[in-house]
C-alpha atoms as a PDB file:
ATOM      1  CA  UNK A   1       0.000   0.000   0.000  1.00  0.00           C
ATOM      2  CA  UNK A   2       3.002   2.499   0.919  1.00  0.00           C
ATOM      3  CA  UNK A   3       4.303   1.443  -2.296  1.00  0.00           C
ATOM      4  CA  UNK A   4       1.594   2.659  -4.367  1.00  0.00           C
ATOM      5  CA  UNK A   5       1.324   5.542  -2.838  1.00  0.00           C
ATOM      6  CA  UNK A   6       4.797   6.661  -3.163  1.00  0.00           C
ATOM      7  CA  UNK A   7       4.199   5.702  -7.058  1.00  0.00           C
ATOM      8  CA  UNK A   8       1.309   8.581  -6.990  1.00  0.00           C
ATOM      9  CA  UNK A   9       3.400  10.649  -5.499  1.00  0.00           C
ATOM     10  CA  UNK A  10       6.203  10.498  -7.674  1.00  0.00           C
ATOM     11  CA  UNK A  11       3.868  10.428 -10.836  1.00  0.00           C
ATOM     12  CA  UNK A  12       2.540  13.704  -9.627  1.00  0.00           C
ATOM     13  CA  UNK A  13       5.358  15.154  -9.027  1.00  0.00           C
ATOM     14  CA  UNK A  14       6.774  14.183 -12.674  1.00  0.00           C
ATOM     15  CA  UNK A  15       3.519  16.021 -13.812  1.00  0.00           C
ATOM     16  CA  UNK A  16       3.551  19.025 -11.732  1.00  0.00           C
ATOM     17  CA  UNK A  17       7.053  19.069 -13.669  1.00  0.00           C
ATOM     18  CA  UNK A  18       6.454  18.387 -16.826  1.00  0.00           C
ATOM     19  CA  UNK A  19       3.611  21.292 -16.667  1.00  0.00           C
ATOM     20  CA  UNK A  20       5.758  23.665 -15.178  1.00  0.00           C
ATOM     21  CA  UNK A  21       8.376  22.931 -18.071  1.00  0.00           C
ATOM     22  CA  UNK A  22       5.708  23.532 -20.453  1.00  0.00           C
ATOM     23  CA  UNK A  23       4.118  26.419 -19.252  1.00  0.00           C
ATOM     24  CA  UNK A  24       8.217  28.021 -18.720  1.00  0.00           C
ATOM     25  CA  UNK A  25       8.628  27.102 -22.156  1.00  0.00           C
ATOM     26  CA  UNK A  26       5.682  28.624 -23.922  1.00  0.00           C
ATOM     27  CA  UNK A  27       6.583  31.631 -21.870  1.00  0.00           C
ATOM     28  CA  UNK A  28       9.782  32.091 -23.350  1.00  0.00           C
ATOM     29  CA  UNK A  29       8.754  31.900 -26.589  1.00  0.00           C
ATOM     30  CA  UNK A  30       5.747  34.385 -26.597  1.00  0.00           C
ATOM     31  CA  UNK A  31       8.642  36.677 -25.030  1.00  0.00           C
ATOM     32  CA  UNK A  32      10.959  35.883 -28.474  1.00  0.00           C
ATOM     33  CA  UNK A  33      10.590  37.213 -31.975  1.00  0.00           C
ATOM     34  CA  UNK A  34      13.027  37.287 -34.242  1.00  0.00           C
ATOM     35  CA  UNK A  35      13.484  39.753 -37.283  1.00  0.00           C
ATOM     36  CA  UNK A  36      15.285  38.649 -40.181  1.00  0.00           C
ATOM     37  CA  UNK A  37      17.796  39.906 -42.523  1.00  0.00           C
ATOM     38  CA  UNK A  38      16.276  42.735 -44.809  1.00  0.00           C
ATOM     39  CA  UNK A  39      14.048  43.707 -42.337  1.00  0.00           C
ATOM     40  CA  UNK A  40      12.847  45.530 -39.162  1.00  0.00           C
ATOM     41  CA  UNK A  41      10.242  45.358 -36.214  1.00  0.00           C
ATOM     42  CA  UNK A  42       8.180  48.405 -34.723  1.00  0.00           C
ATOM     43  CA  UNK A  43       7.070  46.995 -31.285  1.00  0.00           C
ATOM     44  CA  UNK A  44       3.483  48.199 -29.887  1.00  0.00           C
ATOM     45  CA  UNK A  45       2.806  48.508 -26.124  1.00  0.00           C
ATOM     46  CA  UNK A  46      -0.425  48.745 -24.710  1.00  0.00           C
ATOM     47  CA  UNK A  47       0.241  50.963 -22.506  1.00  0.00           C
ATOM     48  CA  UNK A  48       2.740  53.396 -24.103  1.00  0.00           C
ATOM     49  CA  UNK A  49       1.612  52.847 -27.803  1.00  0.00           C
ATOM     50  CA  UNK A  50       4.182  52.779 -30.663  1.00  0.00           C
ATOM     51  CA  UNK A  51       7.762  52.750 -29.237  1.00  0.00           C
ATOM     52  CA  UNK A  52       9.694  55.587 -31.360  1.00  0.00           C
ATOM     53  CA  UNK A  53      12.348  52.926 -32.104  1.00  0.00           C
ATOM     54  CA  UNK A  54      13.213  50.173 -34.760  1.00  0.00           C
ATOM     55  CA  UNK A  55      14.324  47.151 -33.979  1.00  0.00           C
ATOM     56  CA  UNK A  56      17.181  45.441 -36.200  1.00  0.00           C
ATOM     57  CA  UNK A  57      17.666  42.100 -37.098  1.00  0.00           C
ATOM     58  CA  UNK A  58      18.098  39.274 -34.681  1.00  0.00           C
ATOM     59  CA  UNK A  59      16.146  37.422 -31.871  1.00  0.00           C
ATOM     60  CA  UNK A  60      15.293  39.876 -29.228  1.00  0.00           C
ATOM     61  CA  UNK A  61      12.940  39.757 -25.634  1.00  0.00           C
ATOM     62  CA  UNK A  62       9.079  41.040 -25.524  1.00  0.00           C
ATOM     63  CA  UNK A  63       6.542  41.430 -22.736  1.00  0.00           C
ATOM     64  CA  UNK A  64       3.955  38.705 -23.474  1.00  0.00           C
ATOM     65  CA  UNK A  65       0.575  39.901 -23.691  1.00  0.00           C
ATOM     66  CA  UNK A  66       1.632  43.672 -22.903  1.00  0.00           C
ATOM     67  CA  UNK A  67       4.004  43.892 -26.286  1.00  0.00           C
ATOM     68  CA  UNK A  68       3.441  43.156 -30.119  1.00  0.00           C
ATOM     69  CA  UNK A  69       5.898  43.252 -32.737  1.00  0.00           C
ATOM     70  CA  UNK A  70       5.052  44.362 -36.108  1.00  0.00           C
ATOM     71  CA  UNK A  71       7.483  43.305 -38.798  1.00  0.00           C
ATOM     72  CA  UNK A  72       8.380  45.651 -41.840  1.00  0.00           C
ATOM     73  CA  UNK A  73      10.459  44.422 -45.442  1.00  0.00           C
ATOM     74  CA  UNK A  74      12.925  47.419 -45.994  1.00  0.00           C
ATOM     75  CA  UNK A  75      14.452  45.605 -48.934  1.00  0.00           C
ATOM     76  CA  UNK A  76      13.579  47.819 -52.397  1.00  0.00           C
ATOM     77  CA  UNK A  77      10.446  46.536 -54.138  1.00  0.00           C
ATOM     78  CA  UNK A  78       9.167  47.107 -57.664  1.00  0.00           C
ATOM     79  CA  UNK A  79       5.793  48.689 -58.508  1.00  0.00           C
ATOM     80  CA  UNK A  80       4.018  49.170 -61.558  1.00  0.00           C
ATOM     81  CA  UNK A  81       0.876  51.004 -62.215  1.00  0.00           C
ATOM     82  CA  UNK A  82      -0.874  52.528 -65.279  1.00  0.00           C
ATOM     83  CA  UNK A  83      -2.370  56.378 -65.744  1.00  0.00           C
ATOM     84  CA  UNK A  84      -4.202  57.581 -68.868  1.00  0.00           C
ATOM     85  CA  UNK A  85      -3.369  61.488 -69.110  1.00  0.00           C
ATOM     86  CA  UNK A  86      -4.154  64.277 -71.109  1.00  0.00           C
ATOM     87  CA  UNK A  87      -1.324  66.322 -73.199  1.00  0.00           C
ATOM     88  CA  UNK A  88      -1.477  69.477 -73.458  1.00  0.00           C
ATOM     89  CA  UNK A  89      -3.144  69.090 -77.514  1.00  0.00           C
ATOM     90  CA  UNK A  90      -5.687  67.247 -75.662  1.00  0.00           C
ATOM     91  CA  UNK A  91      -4.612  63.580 -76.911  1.00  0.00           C
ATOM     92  CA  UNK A  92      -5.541  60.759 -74.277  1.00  0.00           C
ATOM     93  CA  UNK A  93      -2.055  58.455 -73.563  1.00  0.00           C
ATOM     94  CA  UNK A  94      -1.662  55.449 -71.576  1.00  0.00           C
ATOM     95  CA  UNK A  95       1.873  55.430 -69.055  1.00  0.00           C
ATOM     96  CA  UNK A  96       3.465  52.400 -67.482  1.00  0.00           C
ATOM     97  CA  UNK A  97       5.048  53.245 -64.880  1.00  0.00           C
ATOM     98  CA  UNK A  98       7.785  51.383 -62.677  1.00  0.00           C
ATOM     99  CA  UNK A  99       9.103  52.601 -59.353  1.00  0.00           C
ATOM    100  CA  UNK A 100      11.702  50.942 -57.057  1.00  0.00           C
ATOM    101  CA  UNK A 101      11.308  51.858 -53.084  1.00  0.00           C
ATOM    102  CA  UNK A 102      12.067  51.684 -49.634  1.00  0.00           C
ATOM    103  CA  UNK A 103      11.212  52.638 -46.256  1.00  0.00           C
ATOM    104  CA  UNK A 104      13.192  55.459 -44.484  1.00  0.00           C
ATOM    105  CA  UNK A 105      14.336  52.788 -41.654  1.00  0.00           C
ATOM    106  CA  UNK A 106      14.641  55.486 -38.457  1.00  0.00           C
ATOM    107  CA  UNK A 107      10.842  56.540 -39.685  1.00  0.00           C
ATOM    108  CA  UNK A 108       8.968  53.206 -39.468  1.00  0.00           C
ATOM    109  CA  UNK A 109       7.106  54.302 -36.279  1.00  0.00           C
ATOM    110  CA  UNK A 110       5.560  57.016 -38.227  1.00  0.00           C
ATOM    111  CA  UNK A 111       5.115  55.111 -40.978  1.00  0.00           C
ATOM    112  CA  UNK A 112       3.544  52.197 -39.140  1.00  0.00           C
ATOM    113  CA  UNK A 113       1.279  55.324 -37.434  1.00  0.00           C
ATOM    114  CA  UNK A 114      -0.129  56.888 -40.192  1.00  0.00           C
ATOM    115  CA  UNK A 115       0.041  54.161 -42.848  1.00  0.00           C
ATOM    116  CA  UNK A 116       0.536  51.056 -41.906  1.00  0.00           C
ATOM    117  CA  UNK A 117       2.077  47.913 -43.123  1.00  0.00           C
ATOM    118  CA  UNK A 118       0.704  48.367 -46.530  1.00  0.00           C
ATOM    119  CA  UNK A 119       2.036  51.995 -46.499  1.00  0.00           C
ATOM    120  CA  UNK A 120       3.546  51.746 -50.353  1.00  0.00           C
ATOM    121  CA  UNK A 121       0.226  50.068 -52.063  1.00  0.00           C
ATOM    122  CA  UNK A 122      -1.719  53.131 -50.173  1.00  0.00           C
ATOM    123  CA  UNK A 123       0.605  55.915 -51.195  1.00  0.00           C
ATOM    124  CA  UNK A 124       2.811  54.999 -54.731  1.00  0.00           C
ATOM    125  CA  UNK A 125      -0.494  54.631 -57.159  1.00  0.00           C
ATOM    126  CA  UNK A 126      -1.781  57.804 -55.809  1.00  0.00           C
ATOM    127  CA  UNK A 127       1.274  59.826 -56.130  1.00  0.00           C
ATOM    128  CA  UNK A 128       2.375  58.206 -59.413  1.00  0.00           C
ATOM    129  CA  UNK A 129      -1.209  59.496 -61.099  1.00  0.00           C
ATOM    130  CA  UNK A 130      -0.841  62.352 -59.744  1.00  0.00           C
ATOM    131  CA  UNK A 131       2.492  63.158 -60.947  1.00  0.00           C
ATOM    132  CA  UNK A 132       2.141  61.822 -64.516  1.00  0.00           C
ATOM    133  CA  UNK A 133      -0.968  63.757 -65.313  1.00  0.00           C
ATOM    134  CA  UNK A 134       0.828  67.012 -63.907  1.00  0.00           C
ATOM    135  CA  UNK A 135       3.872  66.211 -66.322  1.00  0.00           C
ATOM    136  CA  UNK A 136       2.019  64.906 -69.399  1.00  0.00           C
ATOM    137  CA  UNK A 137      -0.264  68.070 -69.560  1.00  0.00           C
ATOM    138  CA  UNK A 138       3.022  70.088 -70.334  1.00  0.00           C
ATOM    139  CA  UNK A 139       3.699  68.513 -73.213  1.00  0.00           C
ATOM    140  CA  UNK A 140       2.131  67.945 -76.719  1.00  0.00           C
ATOM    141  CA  UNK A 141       1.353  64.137 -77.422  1.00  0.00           C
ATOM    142  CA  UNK A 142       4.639  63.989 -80.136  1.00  0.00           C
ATOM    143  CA  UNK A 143       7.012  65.463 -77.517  1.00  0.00           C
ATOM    144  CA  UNK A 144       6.594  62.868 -75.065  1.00  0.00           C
ATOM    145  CA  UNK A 145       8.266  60.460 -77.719  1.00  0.00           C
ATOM    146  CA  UNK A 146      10.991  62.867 -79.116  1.00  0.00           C
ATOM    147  CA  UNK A 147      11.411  64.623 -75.654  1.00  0.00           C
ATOM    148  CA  UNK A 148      10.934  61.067 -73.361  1.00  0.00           C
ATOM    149  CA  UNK A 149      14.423  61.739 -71.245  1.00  0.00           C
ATOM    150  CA  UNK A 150      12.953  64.486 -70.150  1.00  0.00           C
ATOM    151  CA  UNK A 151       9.702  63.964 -69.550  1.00  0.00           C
ATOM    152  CA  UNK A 152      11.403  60.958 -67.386  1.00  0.00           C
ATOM    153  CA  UNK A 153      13.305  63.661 -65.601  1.00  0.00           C
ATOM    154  CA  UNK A 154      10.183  65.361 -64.420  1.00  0.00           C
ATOM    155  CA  UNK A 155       8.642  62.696 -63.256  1.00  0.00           C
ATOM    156  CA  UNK A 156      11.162  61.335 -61.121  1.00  0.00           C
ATOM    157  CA  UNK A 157      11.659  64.661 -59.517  1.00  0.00           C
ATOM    158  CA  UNK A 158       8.236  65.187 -58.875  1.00  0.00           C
ATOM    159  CA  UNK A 159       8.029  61.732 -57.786  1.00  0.00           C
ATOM    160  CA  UNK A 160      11.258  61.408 -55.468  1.00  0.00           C
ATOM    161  CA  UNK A 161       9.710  65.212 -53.536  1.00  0.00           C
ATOM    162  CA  UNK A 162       6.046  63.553 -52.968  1.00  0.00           C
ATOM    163  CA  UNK A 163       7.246  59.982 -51.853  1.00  0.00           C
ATOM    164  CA  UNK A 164       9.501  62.074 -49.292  1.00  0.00           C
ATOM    165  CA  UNK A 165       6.519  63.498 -47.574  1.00  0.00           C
ATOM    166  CA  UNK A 166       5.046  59.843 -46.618  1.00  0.00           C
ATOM    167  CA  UNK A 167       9.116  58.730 -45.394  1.00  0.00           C
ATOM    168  CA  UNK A 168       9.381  56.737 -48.322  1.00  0.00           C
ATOM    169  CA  UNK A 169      12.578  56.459 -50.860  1.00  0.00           C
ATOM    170  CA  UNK A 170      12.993  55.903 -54.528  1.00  0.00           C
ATOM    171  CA  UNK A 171      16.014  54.210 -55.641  1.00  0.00           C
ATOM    172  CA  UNK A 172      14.708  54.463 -59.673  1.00  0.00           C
ATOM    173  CA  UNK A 173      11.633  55.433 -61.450  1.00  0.00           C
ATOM    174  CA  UNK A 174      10.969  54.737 -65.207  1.00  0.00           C
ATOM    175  CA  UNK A 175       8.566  54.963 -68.030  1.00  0.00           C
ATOM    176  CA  UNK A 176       8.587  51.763 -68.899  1.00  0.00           C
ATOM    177  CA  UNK A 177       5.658  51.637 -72.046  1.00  0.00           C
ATOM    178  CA  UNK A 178       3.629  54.496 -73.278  1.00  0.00           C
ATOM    179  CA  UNK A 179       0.427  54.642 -75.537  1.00  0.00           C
ATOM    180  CA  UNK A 180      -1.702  56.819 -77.876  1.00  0.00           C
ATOM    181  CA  UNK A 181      -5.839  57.095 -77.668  1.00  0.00           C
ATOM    182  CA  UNK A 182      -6.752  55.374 -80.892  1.00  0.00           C
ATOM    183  CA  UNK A 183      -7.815  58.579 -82.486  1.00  0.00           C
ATOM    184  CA  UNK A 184      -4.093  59.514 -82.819  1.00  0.00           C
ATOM    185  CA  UNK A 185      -2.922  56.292 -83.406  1.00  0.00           C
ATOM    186  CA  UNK A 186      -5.077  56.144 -86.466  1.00  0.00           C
ATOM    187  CA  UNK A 187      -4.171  59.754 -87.529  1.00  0.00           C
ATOM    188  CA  UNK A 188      -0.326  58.778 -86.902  1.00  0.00           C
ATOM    189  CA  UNK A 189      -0.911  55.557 -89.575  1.00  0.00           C
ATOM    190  CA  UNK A 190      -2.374  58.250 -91.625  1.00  0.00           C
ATOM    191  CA  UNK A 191       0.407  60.447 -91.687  1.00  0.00           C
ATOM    192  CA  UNK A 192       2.867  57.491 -92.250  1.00  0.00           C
ATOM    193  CA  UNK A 193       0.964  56.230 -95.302  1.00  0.00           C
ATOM    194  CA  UNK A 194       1.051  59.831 -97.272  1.00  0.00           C
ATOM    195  CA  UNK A 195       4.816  60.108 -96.509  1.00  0.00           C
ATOM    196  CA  UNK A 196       5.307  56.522 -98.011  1.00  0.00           C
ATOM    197  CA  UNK A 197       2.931  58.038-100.966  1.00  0.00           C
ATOM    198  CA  UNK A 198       5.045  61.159-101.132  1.00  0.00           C
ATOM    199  CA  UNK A 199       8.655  58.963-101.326  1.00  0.00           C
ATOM    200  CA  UNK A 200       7.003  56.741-103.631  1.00  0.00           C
ATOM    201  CA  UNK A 201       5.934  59.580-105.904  1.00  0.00           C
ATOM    202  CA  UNK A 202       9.392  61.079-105.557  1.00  0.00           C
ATOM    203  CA  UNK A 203      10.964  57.795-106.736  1.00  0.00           C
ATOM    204  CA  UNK A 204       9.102  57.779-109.792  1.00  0.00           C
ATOM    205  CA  UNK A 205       9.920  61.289-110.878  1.00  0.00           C
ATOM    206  CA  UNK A 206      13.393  60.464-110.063  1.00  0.00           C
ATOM    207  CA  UNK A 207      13.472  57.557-112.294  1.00  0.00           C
ATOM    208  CA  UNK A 208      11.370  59.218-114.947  1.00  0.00           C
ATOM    209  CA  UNK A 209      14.196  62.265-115.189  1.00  0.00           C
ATOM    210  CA  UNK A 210      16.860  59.266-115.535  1.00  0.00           C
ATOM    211  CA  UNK A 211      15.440  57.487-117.899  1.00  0.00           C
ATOM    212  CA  UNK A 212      14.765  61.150-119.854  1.00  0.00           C
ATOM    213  CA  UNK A 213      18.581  61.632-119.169  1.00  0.00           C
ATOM    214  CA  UNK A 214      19.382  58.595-120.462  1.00  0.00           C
ATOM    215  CA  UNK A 215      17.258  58.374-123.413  1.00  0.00           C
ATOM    216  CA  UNK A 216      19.320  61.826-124.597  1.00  0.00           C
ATOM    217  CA  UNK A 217      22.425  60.541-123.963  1.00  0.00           C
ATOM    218  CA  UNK A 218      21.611  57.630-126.198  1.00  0.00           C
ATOM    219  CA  UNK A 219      20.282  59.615-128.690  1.00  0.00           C
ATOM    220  CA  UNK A 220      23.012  61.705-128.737  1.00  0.00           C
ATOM    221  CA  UNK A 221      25.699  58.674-128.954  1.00  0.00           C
ATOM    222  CA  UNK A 222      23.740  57.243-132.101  1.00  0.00           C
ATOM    223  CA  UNK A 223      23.673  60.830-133.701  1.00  0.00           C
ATOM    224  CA  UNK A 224      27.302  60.811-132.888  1.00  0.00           C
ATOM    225  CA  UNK A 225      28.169  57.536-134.197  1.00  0.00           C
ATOM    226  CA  UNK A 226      26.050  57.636-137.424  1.00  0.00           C
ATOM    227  CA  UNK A 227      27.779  61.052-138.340  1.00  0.00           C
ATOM    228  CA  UNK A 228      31.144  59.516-137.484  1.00  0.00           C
ATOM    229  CA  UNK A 229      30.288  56.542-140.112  1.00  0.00           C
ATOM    230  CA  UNK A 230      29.007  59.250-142.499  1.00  0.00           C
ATOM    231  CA  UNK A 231      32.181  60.512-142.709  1.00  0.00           C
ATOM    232  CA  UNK A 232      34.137  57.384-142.361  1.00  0.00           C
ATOM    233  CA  UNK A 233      32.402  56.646-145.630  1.00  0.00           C
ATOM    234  CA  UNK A 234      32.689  59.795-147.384  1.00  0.00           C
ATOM    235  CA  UNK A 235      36.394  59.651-146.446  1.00  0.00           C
ATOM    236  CA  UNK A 236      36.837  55.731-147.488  1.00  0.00           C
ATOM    237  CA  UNK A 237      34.003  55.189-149.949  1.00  0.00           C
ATOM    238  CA  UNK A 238      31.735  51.738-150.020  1.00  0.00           C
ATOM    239  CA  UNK A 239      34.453  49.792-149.144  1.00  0.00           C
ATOM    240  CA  UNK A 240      34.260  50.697-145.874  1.00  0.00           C
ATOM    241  CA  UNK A 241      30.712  49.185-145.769  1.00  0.00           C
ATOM    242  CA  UNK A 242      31.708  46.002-147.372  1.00  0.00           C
ATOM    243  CA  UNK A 243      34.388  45.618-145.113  1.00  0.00           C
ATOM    244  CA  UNK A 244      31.397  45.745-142.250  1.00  0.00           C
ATOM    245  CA  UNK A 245      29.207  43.294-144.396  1.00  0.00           C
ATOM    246  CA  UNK A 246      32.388  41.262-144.274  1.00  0.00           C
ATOM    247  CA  UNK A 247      33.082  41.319-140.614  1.00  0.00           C
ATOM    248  CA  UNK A 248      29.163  40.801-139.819  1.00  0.00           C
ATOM    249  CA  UNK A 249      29.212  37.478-142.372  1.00  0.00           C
ATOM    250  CA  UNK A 250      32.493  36.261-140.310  1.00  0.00           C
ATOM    251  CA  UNK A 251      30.526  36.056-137.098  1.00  0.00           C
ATOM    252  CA  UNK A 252      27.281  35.097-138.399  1.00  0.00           C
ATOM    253  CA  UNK A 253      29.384  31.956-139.942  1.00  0.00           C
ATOM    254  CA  UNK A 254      31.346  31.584-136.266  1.00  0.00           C
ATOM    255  CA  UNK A 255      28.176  31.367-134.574  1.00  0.00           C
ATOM    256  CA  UNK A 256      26.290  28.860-136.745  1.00  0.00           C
ATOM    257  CA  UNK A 257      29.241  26.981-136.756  1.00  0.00           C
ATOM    258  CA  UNK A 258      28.613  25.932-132.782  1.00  0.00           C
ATOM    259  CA  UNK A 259      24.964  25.342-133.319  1.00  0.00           C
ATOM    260  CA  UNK A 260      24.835  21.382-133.324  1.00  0.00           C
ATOM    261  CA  UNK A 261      21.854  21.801-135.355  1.00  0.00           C
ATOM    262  CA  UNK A 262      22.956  23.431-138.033  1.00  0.00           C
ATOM    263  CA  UNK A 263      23.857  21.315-141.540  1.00  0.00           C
ATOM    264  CA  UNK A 264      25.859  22.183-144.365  1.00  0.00           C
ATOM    265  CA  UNK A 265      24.846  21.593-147.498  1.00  0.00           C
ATOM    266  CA  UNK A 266      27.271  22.197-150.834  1.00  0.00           C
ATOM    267  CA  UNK A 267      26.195  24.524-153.513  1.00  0.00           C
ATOM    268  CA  UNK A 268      25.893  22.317-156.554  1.00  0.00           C
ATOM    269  CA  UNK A 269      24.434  19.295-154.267  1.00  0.00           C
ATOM    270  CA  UNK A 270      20.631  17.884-154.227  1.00  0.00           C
ATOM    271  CA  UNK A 271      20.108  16.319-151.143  1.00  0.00           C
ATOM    272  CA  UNK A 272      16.798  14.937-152.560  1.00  0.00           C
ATOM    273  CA  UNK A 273      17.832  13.415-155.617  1.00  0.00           C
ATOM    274  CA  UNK A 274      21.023  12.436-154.638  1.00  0.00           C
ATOM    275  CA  UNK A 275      22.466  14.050-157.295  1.00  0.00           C
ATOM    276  CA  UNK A 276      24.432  16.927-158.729  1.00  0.00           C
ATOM    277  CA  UNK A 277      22.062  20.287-159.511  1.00  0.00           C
ATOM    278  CA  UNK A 278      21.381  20.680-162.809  1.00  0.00           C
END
């Protein structure tokens, strides 16, 4: 009987143990958090509200209950977001735009005060309209293709001063694809087809005026030559001319001579009676 009883006991003990270990255990780790590399905690207390500091990266003590960590990514992040502006002709375009950002790190409290964890997808789109359809207006919709570095300019400047007010920084900002109303896209095509017309109708005068040119300057060689024969044969008489006949009968009779298909017959033959000709 003693024995079982000291068995109880023991068991109960090794309970009251193993509880206590547990409960220690879970303890410590609601008083750990750890913040990882890239980032950085803003701890609220319930009774002091935000703490006006940041905490770095590591594992680092908490009051359970009484503290809660809230963990911001201060590694640079890419946005994009679309606007369609008016230009100052009044032509509708379409901006893509891309933006790379941060958090000021010694400004998360205020940050995590006013905006939040979400603090860039509440302020960047807002800002980024904002600033394209101030720069676009100043421009005419052609300029902001022939003028695009600095229309690109502007609206990093602009963009870099507003994202300052809300503690946030830009490490690059670009225009990444723009795009006419289809009003001006059509008249564009337009414009492009009657300068094609135009080069095409320059062409042909050019080739016209050659051909003109050259049609003289044959004209005049033949005038040229005939007159030079004319006197070649006033100087030389008809022998001249028979000496030409001559020449011409030479390579008529070379050439015939390498057609395969070519037979020679003699003068005073008759193929068909196979005879002399009478």
């Amino acid at each position: 009987m003693g024995s079982s009883q000291t068995a109880v006991s023991l068991l109960t003990n090794i309970a009251r143990a193993a509880f206590g270990l547990g409960l220690g255990a879970s303890v410590l780790n609601s008083s750990l958090y750890t913040v990882d590399g890239g980032q950085r905690a803003v701890l609220f207390d319930r009774f002091r509200g935000v703490i006006d500091e940041t905490v770095g990266e590591g594992t680092h003590f908490l009051i359970p209950w009484l503290q809660k960590p809230f963990i911001f990514d201060i590694r640079t992040r890419a946005h994009h977001f679309n606007s369609m502006s008016g230009t100052k002709d009044l032509q509708m375009v379409t901006l893509t735009l891309r933006v790379l950002s941060h958090p000021e790190v010694n400004r998360l409290p205020d940050i995590f005060k006013t905006l939040g964890l979400e603090y860039d997808e509440k302020v960047l789109p807002s800002i980024g309209n904002e600033v394209l359809k101030a720069v676009v207006a100043q421009f005419n919709a052609d300029q902001l293709l022939t003028e695009r570095p600095r229309v690109s300019a502007l609206v990093r400047e602009g963009l870099v001063a507003r994202a300052k007010d809300f503690n946030i920084e830009l490490d690059d900002v670009a225009i990444t694809h723009l795009s006419y109303g289809t009003e001006f896209s059509k008249a564009v095509e337009q414009k492009q087809v009657a300068q094609q017309e135009a080069e095409r109708s320059k062409f042909v005068v050019m080739k016209a005026e050659q051909e003109r040119r050259a049609a003289i300057i044959r004209a005049e060689g033949e005038s040229e030559a005939a007159k030079l024969i004319s006197e070649a044969t006033a100087a030389a008489g008809m022998g001249l001319i028979e000496l030409r006949k001559i020449e011409a009968a030479r390579e008529n009779v070379a050439s015939m001579s390498r057609n395969g298909n070519v037979i020679y017959v003699p003068r005073d033959a008759n193929i068909f009676l196979g005879g002399p000709r009478p």
